[in-house]
Protein backbone atom coordinates (compact mmCIF):
# COMPACT_ATOMS: atom_id res chain seq x y z
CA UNK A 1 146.10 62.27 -117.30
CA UNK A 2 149.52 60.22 -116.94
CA UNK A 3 148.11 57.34 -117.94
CA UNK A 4 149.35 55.52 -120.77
CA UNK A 5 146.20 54.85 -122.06
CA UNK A 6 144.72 58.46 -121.84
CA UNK A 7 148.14 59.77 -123.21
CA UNK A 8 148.08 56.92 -125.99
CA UNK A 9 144.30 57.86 -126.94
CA UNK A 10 145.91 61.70 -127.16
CA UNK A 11 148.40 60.97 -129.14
CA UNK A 12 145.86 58.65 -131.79
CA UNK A 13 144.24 61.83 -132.29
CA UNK A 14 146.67 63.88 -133.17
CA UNK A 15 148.23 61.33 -135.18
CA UNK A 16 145.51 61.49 -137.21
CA UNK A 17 146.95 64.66 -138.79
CA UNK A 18 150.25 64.86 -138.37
CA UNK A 19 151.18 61.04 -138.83
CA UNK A 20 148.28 59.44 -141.10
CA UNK A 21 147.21 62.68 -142.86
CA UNK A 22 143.63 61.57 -143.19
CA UNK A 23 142.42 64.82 -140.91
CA UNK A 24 142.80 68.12 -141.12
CA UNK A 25 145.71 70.21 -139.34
CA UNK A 26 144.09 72.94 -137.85
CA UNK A 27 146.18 75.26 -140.25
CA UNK A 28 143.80 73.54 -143.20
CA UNK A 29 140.84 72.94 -140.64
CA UNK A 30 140.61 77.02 -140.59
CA UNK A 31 141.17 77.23 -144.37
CA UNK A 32 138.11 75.43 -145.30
CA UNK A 33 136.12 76.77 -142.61
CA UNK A 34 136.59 80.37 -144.41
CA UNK A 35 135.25 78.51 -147.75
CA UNK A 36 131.62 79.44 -146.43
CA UNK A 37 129.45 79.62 -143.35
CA UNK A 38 128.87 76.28 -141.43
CA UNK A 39 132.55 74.88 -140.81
CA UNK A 40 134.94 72.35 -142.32
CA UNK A 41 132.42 69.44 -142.70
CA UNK A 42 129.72 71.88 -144.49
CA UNK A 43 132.68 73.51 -146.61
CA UNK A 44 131.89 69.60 -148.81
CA UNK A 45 135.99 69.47 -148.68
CA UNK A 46 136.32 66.65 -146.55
CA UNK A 47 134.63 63.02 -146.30
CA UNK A 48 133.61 63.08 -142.52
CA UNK A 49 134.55 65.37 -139.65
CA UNK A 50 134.40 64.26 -135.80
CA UNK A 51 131.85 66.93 -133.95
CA UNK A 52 129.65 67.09 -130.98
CA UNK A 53 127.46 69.68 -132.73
CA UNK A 54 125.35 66.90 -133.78
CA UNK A 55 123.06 67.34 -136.88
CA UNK A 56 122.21 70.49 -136.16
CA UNK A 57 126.11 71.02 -137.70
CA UNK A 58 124.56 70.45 -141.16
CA UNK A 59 120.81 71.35 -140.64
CA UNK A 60 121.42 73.86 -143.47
CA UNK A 61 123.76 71.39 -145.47
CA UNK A 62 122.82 71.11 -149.83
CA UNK A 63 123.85 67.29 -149.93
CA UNK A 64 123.08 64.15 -148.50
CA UNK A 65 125.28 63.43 -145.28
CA UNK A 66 125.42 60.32 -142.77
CA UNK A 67 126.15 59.85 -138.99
CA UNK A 68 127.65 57.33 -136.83
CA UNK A 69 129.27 56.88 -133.76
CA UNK A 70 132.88 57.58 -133.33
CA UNK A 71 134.59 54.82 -134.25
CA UNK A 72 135.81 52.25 -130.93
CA UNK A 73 140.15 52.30 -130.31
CA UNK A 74 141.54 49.38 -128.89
CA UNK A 75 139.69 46.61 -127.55
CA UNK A 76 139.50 45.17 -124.38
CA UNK A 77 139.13 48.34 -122.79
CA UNK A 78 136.25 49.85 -121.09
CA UNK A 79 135.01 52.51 -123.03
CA UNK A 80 132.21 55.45 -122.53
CA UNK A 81 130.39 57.25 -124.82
CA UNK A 82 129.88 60.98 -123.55
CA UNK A 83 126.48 62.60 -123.64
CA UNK A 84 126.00 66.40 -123.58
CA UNK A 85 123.30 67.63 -121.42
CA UNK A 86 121.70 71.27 -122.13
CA UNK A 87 119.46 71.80 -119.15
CA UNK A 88 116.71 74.26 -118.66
CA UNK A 89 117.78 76.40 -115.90
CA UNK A 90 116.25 79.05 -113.96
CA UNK A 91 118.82 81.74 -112.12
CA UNK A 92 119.27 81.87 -108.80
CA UNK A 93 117.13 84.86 -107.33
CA UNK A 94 114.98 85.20 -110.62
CA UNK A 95 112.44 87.94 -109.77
CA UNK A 96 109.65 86.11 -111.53
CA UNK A 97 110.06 82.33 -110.31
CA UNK A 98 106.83 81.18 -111.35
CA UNK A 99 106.75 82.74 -115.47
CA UNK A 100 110.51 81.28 -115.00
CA UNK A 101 108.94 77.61 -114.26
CA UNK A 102 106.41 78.32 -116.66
CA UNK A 103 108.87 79.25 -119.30
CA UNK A 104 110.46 75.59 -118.80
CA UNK A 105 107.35 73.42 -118.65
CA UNK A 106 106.75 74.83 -122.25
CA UNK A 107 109.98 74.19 -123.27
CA UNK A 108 110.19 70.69 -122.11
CA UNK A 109 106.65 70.29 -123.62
CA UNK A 110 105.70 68.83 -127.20
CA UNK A 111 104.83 72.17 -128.60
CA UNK A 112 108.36 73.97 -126.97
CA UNK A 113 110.42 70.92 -127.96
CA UNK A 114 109.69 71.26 -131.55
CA UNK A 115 111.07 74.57 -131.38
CA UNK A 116 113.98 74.23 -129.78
CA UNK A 117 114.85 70.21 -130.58
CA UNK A 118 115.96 70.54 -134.47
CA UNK A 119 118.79 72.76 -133.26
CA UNK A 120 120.05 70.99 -130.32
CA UNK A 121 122.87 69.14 -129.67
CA UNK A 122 121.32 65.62 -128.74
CA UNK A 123 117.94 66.27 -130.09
CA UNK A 124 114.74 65.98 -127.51
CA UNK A 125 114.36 63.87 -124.69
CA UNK A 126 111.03 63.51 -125.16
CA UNK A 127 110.87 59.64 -126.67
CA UNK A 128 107.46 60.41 -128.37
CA UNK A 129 108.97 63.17 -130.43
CA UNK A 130 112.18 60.74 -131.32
CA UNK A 131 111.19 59.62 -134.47
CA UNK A 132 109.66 63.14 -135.83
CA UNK A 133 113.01 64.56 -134.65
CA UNK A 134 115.42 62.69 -136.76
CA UNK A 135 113.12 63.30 -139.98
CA UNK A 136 113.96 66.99 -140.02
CA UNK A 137 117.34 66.44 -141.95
CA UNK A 138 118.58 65.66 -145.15
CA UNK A 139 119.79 61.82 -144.08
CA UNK A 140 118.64 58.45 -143.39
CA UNK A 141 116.18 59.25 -140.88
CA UNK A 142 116.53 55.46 -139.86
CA UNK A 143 119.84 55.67 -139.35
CA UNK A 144 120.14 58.93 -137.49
CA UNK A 145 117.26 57.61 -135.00
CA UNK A 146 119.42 54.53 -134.57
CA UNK A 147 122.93 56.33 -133.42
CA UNK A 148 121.29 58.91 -131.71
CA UNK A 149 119.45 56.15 -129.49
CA UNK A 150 122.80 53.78 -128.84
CA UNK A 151 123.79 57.16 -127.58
CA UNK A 152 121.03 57.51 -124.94
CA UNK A 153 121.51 53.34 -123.92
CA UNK A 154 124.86 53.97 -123.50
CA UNK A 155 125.76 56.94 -122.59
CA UNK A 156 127.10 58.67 -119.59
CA UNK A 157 126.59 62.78 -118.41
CA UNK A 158 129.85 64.31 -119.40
CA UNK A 159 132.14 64.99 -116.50
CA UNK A 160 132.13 69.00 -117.92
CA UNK A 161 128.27 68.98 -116.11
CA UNK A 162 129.21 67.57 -112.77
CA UNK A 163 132.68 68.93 -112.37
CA UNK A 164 133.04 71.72 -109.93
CA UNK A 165 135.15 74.35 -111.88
CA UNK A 166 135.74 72.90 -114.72
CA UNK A 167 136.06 75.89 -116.85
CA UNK A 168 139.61 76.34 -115.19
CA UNK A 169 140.25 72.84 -115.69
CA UNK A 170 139.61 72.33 -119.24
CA UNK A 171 141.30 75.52 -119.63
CA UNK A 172 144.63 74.08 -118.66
CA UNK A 173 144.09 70.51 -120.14
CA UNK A 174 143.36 72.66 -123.28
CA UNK A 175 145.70 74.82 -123.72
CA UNK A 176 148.65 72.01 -122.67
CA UNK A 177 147.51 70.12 -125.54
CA UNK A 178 147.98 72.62 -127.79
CA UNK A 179 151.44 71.97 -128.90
CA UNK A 180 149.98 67.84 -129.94
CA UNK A 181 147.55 69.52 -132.07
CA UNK A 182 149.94 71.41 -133.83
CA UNK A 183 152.75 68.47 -134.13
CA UNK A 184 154.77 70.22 -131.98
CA UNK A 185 155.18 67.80 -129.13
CA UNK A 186 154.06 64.48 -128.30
CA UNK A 187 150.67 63.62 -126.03
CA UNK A 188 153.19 62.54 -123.20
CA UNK A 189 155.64 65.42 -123.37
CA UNK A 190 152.59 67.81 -123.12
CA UNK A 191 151.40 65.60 -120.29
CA UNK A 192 154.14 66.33 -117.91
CA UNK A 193 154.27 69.73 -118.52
CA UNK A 194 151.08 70.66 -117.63
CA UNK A 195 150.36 67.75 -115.25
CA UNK A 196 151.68 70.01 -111.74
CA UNK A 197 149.70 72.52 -112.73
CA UNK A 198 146.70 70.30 -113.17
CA UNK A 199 146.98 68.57 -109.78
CA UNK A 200 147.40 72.06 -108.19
CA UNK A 201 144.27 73.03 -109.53
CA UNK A 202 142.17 69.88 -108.25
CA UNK A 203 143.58 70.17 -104.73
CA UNK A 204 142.68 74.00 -104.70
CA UNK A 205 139.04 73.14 -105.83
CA UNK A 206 139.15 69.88 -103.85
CA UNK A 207 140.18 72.47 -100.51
CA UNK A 208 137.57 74.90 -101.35
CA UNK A 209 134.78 72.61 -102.20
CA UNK A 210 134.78 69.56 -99.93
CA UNK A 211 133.28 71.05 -96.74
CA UNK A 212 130.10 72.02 -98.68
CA UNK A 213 129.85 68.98 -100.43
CA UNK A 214 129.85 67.11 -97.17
CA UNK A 215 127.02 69.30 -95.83
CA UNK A 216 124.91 69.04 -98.75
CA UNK A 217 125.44 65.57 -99.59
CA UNK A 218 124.67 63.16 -96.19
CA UNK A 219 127.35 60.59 -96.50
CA UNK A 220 129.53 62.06 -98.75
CA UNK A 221 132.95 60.72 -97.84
CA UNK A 222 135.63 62.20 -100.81
């Protein structure tokens, strides 16, 4: 988190708002989301809003709306587009294992996937459904197809899936970037304040974690 780039990438989005005024302040972001049901973007205020709701964000939506990918910062650097996940799990101890894994199959199927698919995130990973997915919105169907598939050639899993305890991470990345958000403090400032507590946190998880990662992972050597 210290840096520069990661602090400089911060600090682009927030002066978005507070320095170029071409996004929302949060103040105004809330305003228009109490215009109607659906958010800022379906409130038909605004020209484009940044969201990893996908289209299921406008699935309801009365007008004609596009997607792309979010636009690319500065160049020469190595940059990753994130892909959510939403796996089908199964609890731990469930008392009916095999209607669980039969619940799954049917949801991973063609018949379960049209269910579920026009309200998810990243649509279906079934690549035979692709096409029939992106024609369930109000948009260039081409178009939609065509993001949505740069997204699965270039993507990478989210860290939030793999991380152990990330919940209490993102909780204190989160809330010590509150103050840039509001244009209270600069990415950097915010940075080194919540930085120790951070690192605390990693080492504590790091501590408690390691030894079973070593016996569940042959070779594992973090």
């Amino acid at each position: 988190m210290l840096d520069e780039t990661v602090i400089a990438s911060f600090q682009a989005g927030a002066d978005l708002m507070w320095k170029d005024q071409v996004a929302p302040s949060p103040e105004a972001s809330e305003a228009l989301a109490a215009l109607g049901a659906g958010g800022v973007f379906m409130s038909g205020r605004i020209a484009m809003y940044a969201s990893i709701a996908g289209p299921s964000l406008v699935s309801d939506a009365n007008f004609n709306w596009g997607m792309a990918p979010l636009p690319r910062g500065a160049s020469g650097i190595q940059q990753r587009i994130m892909t959510w996940t939403g796996p089908l799990c199964m609890g731990w101890g469930c008392g009916e294992p095999e209607e669980g894994w039969s619940l799954i199959k049917f949801f991973v199927g063609e018949d379960g996937q049209k269910l579920i698919a026009p309200y998810a995130t990243i649509g279906t990973s079934r690549k035979s459904l692709r096409e029939w997915w992106s024609q369930q919105y109000s948009t260039d169907s081409a178009r939609l197809l065509e993001v949505q598939e740069m997204g699965y050639a270039h993507g990478m899993e989210t860290p939030n899936c793999r991380t152990v305890g990330w919940p209490e991470v993102t909780q204190i990345i989160g809330s010590g970037f509150d103050p840039l958000w509001l244009g209270e403090k600069t990415a950097a400032e915010c940075v080194q304040e919540f930085a120790p507590a951070l690192e605390a946190k990693l080492q504590e998880l790091y501590a408690a974690n390691v030894d079973t990662a070593k016996d569940t992972f042959p070779g594992y050597t973090g």
